[in-house]
Protein backbone atom coordinates (compact mmCIF):
# COMPACT_ATOMS: atom_id res chain seq x y z
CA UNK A 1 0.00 0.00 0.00
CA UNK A 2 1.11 3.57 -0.45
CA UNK A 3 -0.36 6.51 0.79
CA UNK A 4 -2.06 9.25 -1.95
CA UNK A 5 -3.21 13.07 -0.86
CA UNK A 6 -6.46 13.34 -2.84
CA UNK A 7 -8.27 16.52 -3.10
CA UNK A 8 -11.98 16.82 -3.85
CA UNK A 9 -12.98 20.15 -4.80
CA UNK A 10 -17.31 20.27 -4.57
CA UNK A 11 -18.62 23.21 -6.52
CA UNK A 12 -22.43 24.45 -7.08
CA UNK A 13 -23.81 23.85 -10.84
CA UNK A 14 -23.19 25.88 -12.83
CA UNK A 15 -27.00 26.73 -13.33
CA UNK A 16 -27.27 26.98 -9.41
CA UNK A 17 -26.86 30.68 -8.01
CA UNK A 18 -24.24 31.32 -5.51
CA UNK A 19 -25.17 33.33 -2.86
CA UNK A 20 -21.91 33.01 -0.88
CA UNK A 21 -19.93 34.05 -4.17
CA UNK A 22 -22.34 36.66 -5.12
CA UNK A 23 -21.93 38.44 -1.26
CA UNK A 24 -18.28 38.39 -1.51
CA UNK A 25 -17.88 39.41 -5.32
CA UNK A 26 -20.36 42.20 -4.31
CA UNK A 27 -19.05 43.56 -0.29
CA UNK A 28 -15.84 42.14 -0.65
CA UNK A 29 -14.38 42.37 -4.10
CA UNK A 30 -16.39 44.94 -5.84
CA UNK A 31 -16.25 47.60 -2.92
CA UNK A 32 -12.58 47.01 -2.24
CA UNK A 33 -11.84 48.44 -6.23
CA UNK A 34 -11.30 45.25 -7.88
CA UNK A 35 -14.01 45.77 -10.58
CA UNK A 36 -12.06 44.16 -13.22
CA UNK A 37 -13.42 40.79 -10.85
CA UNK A 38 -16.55 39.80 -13.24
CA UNK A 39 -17.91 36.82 -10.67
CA UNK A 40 -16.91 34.56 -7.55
CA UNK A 41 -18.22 30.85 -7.25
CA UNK A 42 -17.42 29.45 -4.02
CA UNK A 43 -17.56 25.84 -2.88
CA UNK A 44 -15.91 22.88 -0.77
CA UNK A 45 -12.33 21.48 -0.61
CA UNK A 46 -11.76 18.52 0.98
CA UNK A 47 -7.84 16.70 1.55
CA UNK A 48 -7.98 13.25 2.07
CA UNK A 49 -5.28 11.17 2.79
CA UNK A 50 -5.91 7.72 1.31
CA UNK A 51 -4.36 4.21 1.63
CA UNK A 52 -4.33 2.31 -1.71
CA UNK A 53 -2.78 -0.14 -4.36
CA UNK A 54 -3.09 2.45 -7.10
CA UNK A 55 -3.73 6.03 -7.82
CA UNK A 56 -6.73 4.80 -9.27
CA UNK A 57 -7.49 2.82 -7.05
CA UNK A 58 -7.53 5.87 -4.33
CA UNK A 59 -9.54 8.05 -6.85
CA UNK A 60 -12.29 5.20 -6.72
CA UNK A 61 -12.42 5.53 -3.27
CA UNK A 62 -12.57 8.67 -2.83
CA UNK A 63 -15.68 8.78 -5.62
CA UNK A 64 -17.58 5.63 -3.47
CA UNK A 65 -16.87 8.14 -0.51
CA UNK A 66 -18.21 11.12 -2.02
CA UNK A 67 -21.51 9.14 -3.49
CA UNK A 68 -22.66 6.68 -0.59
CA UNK A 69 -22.32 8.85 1.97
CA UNK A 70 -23.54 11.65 0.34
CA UNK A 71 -20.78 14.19 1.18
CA UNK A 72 -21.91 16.38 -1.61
CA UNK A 73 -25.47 17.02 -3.26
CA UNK A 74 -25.87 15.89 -6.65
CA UNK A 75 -28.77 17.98 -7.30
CA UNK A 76 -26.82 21.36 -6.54
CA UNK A 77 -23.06 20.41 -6.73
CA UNK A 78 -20.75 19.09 -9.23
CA UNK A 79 -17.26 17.58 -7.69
CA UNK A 80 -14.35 16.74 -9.17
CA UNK A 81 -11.40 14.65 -7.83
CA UNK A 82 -7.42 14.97 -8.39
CA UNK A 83 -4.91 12.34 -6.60
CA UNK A 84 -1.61 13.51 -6.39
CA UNK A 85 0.92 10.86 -7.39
């Protein structure tokens, strides 16, 4: 076995509004002069440290995590996964 950092980064659709992003592009970004800034999304990181056989194999459990135990909502958020070889 060898251990794998795997990040899972859980983002709203991009149909979905985002009033988190929308407050800080607004108060935050807007009002402190950055107007070049057109939007902020925000959203979830997670850092797992996995034990596996495989990169891939790491990456599939990761994904099992994220769907059977529901750590994201599938009808709001898109995720994507990255393991670090």
């Amino acid at each position: 076995m060898k251990t794998y950092k795997v990040e899972v980064v859980i983002e709203n659709k991009p149909a979905a509004r985002d009033p988190e992003g929308e407050t800080i592009h607004r108060d935050l970004i807007l009002k402190g002069g950055y107007v070049n800034v057109r939007s902020v999304r925000t959203g979830k990181y997670l850092r797992m440290i996995i034990d596996a056989a495989s990169p891939e194999e790491a990456e599939k459990i990761a994904f099992e995590i994220c769907d059977r135990l529901r750590i994201y909502n599938p009808v709001a958020h898109v995720y994507r996964i990255r393991v670090e070889t």
